[in-house]
N, C-alpha and C. Protein backbone atom coordinates (compact mmCIF):
# COMPACT_ATOMS: atom_id res chain seq x y z
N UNK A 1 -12.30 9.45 -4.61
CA UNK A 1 -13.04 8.75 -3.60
C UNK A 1 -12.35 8.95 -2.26
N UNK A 2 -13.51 9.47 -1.60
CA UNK A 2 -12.46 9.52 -0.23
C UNK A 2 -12.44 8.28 0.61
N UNK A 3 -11.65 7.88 1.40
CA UNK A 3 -11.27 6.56 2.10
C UNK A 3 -12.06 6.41 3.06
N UNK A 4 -11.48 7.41 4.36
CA UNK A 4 -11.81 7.78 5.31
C UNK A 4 -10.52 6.69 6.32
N UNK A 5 -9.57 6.45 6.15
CA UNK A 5 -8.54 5.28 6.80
C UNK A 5 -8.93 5.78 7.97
N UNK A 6 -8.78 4.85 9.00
CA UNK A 6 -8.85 4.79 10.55
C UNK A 6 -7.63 5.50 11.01
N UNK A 7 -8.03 6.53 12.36
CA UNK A 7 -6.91 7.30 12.85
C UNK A 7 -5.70 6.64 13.17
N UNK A 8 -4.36 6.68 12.64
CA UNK A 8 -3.59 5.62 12.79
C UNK A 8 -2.86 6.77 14.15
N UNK A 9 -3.36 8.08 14.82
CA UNK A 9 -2.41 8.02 15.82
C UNK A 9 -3.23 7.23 16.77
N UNK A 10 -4.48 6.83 17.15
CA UNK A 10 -4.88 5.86 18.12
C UNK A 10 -4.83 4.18 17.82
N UNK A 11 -4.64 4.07 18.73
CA UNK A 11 -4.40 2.28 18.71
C UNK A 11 -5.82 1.60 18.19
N UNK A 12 -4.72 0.98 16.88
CA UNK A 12 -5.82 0.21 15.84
C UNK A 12 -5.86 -0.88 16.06
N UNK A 13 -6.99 -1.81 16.44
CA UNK A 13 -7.36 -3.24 16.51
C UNK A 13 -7.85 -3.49 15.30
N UNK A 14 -7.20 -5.03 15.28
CA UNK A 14 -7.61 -5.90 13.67
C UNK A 14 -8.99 -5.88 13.41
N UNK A 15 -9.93 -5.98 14.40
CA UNK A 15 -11.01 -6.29 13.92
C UNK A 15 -11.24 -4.66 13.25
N UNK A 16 -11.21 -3.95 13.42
CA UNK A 16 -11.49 -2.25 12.89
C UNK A 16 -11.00 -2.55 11.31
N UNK A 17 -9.27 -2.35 11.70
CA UNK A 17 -8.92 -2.21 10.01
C UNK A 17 -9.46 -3.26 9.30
N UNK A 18 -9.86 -4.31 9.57
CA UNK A 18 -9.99 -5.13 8.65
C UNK A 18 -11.53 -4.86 8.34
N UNK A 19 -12.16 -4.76 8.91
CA UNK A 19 -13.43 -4.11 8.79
C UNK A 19 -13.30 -2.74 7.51
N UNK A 20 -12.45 -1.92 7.73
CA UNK A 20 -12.82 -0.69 6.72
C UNK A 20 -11.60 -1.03 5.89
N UNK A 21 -10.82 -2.04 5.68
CA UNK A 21 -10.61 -2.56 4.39
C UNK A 21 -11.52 -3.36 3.94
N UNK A 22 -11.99 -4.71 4.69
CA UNK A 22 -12.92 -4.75 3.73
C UNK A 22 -14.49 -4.20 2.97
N UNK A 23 -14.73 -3.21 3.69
CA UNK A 23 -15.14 -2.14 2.78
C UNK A 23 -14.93 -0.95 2.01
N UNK A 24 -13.27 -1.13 2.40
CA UNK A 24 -12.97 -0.31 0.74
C UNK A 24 -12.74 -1.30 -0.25
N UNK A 25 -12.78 -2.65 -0.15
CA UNK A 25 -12.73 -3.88 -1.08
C UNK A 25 -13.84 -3.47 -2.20
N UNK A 26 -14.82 -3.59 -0.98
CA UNK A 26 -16.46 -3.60 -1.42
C UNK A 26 -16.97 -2.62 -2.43
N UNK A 27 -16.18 -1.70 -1.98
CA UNK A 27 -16.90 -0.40 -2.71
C UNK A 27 -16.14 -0.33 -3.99
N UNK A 28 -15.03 -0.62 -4.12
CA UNK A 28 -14.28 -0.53 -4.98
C UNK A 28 -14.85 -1.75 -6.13
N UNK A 29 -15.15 -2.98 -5.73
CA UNK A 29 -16.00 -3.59 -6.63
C UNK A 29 -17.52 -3.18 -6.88
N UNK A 30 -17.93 -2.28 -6.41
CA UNK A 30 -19.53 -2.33 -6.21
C UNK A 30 -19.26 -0.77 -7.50
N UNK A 31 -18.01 -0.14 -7.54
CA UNK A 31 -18.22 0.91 -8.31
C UNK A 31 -18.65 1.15 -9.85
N UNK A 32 -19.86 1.62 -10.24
CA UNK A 32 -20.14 1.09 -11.52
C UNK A 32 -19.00 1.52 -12.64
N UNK A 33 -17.97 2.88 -12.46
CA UNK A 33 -17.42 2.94 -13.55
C UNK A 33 -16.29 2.09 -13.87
N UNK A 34 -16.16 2.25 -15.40
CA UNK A 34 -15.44 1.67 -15.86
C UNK A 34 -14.16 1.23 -15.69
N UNK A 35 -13.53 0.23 -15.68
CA UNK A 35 -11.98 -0.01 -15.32
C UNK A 35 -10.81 0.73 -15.83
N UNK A 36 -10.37 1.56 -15.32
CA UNK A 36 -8.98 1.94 -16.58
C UNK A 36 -7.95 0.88 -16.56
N UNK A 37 -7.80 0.44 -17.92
CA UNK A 37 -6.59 -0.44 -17.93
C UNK A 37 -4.92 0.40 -17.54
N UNK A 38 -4.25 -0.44 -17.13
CA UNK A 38 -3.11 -0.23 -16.15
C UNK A 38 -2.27 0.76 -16.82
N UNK A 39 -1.79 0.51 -17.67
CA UNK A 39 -1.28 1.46 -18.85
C UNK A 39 -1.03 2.87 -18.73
N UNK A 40 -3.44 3.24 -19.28
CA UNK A 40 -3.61 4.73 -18.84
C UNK A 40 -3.80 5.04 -17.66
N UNK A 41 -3.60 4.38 -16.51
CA UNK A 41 -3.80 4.68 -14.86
C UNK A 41 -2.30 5.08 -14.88
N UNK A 42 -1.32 4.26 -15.70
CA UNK A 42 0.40 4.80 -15.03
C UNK A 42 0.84 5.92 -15.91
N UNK A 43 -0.20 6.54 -17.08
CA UNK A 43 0.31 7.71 -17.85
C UNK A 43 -0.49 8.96 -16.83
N UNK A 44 -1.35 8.51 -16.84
CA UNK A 44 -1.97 9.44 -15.89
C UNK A 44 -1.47 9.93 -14.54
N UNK A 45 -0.88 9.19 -13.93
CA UNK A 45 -0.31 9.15 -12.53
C UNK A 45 1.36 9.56 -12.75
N UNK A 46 1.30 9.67 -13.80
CA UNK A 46 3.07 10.17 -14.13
C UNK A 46 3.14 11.42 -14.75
N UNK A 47 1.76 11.57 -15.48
CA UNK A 47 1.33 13.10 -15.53
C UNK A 47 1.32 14.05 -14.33
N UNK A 48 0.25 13.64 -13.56
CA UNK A 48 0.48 14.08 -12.14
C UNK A 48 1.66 14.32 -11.10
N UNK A 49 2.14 12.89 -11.10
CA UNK A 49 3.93 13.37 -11.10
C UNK A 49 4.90 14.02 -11.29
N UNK A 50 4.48 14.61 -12.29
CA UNK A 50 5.64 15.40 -13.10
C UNK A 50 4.67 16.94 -12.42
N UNK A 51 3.97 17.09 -12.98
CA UNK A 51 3.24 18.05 -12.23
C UNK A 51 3.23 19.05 -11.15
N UNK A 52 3.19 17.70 -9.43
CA UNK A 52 3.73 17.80 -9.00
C UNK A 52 4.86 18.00 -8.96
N UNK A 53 5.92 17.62 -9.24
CA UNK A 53 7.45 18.10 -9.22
C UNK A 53 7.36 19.44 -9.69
N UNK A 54 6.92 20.46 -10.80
CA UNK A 54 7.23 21.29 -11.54
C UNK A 54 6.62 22.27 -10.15
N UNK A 55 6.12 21.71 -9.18
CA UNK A 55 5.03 22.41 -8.12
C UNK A 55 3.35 23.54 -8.73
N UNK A 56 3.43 23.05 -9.79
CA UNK A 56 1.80 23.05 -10.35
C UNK A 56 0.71 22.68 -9.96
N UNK A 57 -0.36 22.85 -9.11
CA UNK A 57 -1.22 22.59 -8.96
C UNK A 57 -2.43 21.27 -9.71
N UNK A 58 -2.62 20.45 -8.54
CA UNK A 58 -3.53 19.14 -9.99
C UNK A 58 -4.56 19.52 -10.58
């Protein structure tokens, strides 16, 4: 999912970020798939990790 974060080299006002956080809140609850429990999100992300390090492509 792409984010799209606000350009942090121009000067960010609260009302902005808080605005496109809370619609990455939104979207992130509004997403129909399924939850990965925490577990396989940190085997997965340590897969990738390692990965990275070996300098392998994801």
């Amino acid at each position: 999912m792409k984010t799209n974060i606000p350009d942090i080299q121009q000067p960010l006002d609260t009302a902005t970020y808080d605005a496109w956080f809370r619609a990455q809140v939104q979207a992130s609850l509004d997403d129909p798939r399924p939850s990965i429990p925490d577990e396989e999100a940190r085997r997965i992300f340590a897969i990738k990790r390692e990965k990275l390090r070996q300098g392998k492509k994801l």
